[in-house]
Protein backbone atom coordinates (compact mmCIF):
# COMPACT_ATOMS: atom_id res chain seq x y z
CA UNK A 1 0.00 0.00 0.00
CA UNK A 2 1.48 3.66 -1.16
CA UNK A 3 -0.13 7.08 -0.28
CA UNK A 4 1.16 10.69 -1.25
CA UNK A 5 2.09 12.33 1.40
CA UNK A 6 3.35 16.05 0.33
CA UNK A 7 5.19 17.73 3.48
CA UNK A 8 5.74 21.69 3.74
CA UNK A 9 9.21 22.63 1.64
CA UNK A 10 8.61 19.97 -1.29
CA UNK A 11 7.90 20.60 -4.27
CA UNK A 12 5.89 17.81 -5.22
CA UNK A 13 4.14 14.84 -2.83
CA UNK A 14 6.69 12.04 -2.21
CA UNK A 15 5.63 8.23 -1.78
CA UNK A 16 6.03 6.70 1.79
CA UNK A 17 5.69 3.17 2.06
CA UNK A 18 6.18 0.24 4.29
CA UNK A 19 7.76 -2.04 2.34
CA UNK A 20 11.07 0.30 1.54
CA UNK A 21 13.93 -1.75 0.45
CA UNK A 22 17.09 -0.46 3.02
CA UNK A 23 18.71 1.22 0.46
CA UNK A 24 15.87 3.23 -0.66
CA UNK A 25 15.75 4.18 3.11
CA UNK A 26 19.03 5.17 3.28
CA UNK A 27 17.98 7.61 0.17
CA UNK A 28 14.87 8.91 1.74
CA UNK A 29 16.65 9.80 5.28
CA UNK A 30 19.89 11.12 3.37
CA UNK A 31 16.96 13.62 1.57
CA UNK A 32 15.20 14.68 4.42
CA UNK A 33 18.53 15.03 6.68
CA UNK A 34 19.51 17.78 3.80
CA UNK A 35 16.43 19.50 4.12
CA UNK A 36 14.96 18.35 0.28
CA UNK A 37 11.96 16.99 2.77
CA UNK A 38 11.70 19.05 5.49
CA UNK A 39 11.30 23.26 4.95
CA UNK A 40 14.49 25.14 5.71
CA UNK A 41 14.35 28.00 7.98
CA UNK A 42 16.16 31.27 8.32
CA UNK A 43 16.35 30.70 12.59
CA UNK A 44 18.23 28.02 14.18
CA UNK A 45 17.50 24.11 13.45
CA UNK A 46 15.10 22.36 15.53
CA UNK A 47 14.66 18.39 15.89
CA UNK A 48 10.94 17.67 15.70
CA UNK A 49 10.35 14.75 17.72
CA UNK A 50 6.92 15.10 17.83
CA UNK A 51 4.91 16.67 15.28
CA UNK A 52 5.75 15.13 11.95
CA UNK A 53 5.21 11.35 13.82
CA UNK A 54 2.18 12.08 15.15
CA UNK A 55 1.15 13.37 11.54
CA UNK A 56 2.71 10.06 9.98
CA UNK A 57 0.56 7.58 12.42
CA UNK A 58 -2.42 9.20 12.10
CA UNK A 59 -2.21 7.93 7.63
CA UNK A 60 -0.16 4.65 8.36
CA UNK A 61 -1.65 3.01 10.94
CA UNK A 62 1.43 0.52 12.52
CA UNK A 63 4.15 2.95 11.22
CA UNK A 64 7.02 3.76 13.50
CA UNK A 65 9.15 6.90 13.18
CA UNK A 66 11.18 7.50 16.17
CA UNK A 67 12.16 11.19 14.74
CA UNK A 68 12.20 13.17 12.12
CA UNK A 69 15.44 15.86 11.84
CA UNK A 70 15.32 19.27 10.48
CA UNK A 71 18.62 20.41 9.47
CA UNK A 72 19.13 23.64 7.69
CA UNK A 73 22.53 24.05 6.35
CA UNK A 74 23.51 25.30 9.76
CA UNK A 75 24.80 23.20 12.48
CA UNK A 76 22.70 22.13 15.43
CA UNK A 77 21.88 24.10 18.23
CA UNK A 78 23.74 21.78 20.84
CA UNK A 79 26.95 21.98 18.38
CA UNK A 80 26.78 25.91 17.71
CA UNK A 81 26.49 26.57 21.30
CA UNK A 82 29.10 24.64 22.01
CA UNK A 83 31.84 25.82 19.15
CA UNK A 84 30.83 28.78 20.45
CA UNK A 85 31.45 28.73 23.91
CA UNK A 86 35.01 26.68 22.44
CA UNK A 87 35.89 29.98 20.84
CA UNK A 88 35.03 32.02 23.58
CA UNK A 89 36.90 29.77 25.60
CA UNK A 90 39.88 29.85 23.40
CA UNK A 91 40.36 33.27 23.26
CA UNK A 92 40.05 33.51 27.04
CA UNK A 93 43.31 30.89 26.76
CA UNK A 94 44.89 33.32 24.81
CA UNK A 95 44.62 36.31 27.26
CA UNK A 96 45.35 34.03 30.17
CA UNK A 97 49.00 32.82 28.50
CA UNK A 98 49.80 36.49 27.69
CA UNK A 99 49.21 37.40 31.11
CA UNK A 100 51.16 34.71 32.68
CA UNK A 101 53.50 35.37 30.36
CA UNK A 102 54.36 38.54 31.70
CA UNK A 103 53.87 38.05 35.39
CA UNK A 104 57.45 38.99 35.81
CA UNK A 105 57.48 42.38 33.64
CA UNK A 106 57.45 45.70 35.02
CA UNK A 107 54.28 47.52 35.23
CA UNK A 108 52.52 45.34 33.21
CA UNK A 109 48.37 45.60 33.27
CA UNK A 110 46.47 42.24 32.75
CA UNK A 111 44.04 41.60 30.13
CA UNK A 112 40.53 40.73 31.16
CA UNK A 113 37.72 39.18 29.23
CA UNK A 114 34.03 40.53 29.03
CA UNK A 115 31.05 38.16 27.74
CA UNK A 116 27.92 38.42 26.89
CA UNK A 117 25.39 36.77 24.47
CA UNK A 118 25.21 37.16 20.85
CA UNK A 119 21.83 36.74 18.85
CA UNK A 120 21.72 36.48 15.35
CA UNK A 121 19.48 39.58 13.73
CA UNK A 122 17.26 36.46 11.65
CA UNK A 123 16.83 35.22 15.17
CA UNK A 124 16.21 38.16 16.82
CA UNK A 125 12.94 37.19 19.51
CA UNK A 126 13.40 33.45 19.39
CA UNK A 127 13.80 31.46 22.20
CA UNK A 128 17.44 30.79 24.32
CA UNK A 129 18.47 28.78 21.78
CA UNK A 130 19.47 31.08 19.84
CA UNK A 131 21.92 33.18 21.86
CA UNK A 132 25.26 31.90 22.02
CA UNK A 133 28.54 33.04 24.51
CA UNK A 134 31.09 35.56 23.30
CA UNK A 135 33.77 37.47 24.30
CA UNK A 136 32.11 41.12 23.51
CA UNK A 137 35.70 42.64 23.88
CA UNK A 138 38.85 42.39 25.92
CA UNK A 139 39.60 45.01 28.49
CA UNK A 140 42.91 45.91 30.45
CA UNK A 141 42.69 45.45 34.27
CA UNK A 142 44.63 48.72 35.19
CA UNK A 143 44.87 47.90 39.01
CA UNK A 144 48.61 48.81 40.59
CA UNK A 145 50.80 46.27 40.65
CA UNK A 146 52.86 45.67 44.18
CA UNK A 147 56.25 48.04 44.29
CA UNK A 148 59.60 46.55 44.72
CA UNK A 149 62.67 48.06 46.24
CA UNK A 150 65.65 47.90 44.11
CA UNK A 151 68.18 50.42 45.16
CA UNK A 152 68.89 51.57 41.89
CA UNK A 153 68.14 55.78 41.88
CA UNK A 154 67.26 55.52 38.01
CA UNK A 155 64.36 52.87 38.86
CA UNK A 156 60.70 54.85 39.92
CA UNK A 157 57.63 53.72 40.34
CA UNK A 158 53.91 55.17 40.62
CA UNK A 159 51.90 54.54 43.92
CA UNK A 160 48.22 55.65 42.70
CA UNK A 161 47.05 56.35 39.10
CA UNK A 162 49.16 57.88 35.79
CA UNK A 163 51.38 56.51 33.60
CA UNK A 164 54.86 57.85 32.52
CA UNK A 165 55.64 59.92 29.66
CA UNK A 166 58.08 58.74 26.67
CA UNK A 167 58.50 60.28 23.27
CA UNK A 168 57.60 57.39 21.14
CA UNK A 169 58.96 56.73 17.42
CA UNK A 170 55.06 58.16 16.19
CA UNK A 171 54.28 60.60 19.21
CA UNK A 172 53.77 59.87 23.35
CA UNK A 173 53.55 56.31 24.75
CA UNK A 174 52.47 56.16 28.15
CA UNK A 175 54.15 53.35 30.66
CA UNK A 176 53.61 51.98 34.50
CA UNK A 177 57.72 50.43 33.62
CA UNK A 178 60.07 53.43 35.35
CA UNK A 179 63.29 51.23 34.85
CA UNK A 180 64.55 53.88 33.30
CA UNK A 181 68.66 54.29 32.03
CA UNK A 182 70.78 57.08 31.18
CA UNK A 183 71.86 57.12 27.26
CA UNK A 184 75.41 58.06 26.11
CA UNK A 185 74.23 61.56 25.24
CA UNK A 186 72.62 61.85 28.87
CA UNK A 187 68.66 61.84 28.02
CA UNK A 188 66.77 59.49 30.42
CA UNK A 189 65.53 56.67 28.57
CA UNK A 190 63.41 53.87 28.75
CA UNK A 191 64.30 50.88 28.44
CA UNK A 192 63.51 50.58 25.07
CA UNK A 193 65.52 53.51 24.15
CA UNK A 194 62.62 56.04 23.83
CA UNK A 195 63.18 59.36 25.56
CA UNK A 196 61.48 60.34 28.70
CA UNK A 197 59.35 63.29 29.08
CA UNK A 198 59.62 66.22 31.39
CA UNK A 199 56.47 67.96 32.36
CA UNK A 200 57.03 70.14 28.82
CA UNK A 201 56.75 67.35 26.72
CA UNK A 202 60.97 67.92 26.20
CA UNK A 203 63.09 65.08 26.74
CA UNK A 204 64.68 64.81 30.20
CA UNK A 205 68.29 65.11 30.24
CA UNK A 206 71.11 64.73 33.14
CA UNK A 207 74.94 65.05 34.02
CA UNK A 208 76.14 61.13 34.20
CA UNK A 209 78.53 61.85 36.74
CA UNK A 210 76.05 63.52 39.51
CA UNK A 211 73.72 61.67 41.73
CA UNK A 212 70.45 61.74 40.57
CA UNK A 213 67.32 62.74 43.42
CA UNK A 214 63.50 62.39 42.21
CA UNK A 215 60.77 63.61 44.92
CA UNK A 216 57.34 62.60 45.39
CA UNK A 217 56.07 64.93 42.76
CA UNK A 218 58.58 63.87 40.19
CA UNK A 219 60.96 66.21 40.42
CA UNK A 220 64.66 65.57 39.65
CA UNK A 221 67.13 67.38 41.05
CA UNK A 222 71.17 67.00 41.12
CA UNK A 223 73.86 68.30 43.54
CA UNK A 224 70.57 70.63 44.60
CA UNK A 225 69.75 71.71 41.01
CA UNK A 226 66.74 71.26 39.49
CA UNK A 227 67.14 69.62 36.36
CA UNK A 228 63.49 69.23 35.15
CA UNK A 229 60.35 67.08 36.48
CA UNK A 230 58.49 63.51 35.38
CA UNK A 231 55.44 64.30 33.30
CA UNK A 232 53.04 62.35 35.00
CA UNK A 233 50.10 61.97 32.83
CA UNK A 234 46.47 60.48 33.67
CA UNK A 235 43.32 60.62 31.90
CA UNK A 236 39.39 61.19 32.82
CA UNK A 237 39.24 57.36 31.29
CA UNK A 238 41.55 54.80 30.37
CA UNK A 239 38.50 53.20 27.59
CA UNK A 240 40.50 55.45 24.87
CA UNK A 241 43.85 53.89 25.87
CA UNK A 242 44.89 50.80 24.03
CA UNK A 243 48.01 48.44 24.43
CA UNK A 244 50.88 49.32 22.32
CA UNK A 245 53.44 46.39 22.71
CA UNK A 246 56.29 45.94 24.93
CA UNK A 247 54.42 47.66 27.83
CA UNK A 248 53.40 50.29 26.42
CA UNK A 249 49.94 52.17 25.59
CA UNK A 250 49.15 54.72 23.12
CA UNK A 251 45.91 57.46 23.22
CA UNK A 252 43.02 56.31 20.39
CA UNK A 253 41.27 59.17 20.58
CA UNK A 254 42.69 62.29 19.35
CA UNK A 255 40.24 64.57 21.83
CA UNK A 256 41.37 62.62 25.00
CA UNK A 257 43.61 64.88 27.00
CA UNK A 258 46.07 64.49 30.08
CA UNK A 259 45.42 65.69 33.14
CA UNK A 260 47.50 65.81 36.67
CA UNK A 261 47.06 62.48 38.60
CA UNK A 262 45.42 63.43 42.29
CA UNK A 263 47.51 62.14 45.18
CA UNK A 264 50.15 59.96 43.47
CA UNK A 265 53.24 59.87 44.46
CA UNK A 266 56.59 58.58 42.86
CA UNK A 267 58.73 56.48 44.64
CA UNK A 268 62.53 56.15 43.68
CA UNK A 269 64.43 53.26 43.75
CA UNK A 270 61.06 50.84 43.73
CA UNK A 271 59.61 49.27 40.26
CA UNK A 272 56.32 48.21 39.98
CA UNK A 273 55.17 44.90 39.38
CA UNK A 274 52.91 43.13 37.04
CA UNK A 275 49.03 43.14 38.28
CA UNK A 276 48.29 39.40 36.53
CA UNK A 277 49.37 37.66 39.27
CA UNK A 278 50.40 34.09 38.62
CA UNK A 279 48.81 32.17 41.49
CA UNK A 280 45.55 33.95 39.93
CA UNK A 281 46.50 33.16 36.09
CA UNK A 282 47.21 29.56 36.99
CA UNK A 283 43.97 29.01 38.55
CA UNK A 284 42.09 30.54 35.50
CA UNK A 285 43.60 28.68 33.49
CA UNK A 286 42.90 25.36 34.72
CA UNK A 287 38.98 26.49 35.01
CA UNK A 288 39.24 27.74 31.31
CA UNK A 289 40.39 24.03 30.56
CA UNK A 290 37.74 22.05 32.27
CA UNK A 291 35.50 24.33 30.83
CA UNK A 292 36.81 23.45 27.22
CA UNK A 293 37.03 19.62 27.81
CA UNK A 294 33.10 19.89 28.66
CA UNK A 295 32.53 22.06 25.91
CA UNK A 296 33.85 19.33 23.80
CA UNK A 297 32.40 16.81 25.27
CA UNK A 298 29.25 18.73 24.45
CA UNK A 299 29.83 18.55 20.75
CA UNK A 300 30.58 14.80 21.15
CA UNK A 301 27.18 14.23 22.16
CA UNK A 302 25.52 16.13 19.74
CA UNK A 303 27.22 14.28 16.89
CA UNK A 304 26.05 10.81 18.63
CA UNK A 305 22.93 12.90 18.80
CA UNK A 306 22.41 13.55 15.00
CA UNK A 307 23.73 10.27 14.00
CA UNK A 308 21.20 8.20 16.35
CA UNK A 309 18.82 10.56 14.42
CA UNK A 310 19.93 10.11 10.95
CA UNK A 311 20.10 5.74 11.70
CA UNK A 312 16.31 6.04 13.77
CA UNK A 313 15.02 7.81 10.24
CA UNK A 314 16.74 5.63 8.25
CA UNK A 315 14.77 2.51 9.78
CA UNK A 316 11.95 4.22 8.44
């Protein structure tokens, strides 16, 4: 016995019968697993376990179909949650090895992840299942690092907010690092070479063979002279700051301005040390891998998932 049976998406109605040979089965569920049977949809996919098999046994009275799939092109939503939260997760890794990376550099400001949800604009108003976790943006955890004592008069370091001054190969750079170094032609230097600023903006220059004495406010003086002052520089928000490489950080936003940092004080002979914190980083990251392994585990099942499916139809 054969009745049409014309489902929404086809084009024409499509024979079911109970006496399929197996391979014609294999046809028929390879057809409707690529959506030639079932509609496609711009949202996510959905397995219908119910609908289209109480349809089917109310014509054939005695047939069995444990579940019908409908796949778009798209991925499930068990697997797209999941390679998404492994992304998410991934990236996370990636901010977690740079900061342990540099738990022994001066100054250095950890990078911190913000998530949130995505949703699709096709899906926009659709149930949970169609948000999926991201990493909106990466943001630097500008916290003060604990000071060290090293002895050494050209080493400073900033207890409260602003950043030192440098003259940078393409304008300022702004640094928490104040192991500073005196260059052959006497201009303070990073230690990358760049000049350090004074409070003009000119670079900050000194007699090599006089000892060098730098107050709270910055100010350096030798034998009793004043020879110029630290520009310490802070800003209304650090959101237009961005991360420059090799410590450094460099203004976006061509309207931000610096202003005097409000009760900070620099300390000479101390450097500051990097805010990651390894103890911290180390913990992270072994929650950031159990999270992954699950994540994967995750995807695991769905594949079992859609193959059960794909072998229940193909009984059909």
């Amino acid at each position: 016995m054969r009745r049409k049976l014309q489902i929404e998406g086809q084009t024409e109605p499509c024979a079911f019968s109970r006496s399929w040979s197996p391979l014609a089965r294999q046809k028929i569920a390879h057809r409707a697993i690529s959506g030639k049977f079932l509609s496609r949809t711009g949202g996510f996919p959905n397995l219908l376990f119910g609908e289209i098999r109480s349809f089917l046994r109310k014509l054939y009275t005695g047939l069995r179909l444990a579940l019908a799939v409908h796949l778009p092109s798209c991925m499930d939503p068990m697997t797209a949650i999941a390679a998404s939260g492994l992304r998410a997760r991934m990236e996370s890794l990636d901010l977690l090895a740079n900061n342990i990376a540099n738990a022994s550099t001066g100054g250095y400001k950890a990078d911190r992840e913000f998530y949130n949800l995505y949703v699709a604009p096709e899906a926009a108003g659709n149930d949970s299942l169609s948000t999926m976790p991201v990493i909106e943006r990466p943001w630097v955890d500008h916290a003060q690092g604990v000071l060290h004592s090293t002895g050494n008069p050209l080493d400073v370091a900033l207890s409260g907010q602003g950043f030192f001054a440098v003259n940078g190969p393409s304008g300022p750079l702004y640094t928490r690092n104040g192991n500073f170094r005196l260059a052959a032609d006497g201009r303070l230097t990073s230690s990358d070479g760049y000049p350090v600023r004074d409070s003009r903006g000119a670079p900050l220059t000194l007699q090599a063979t006089r000892p060098v004495e730098i107050s709270n406010d910055g100010t350096v003086t030798q034998d009793g002279v004043v020879t110029g002052q630290l520009e310490i520089a802070d800003f209304t928000s650090t959101a237009g700051l961005s991360k420059q490489g090799s410590n450094y950080f460099r203004v976006n936003d061509p309207a931000m301005r610096t202003t005097a940092p409000s009760g900070t004080s620099v300390e000479q002979g101390h450097l500051e040390g990097s805010n990651s914190g390894t103890a911290e980083s180390s913990v992270r990251l072994v929650n950031v891998m159990r999270q992954f392994e699950m994540l994967q585990k995750a995807v695991s099942l769905a594949t079992e998932m859609n193959k059960k499916a794909i072998e229940e139809v193909a009984k059909v």
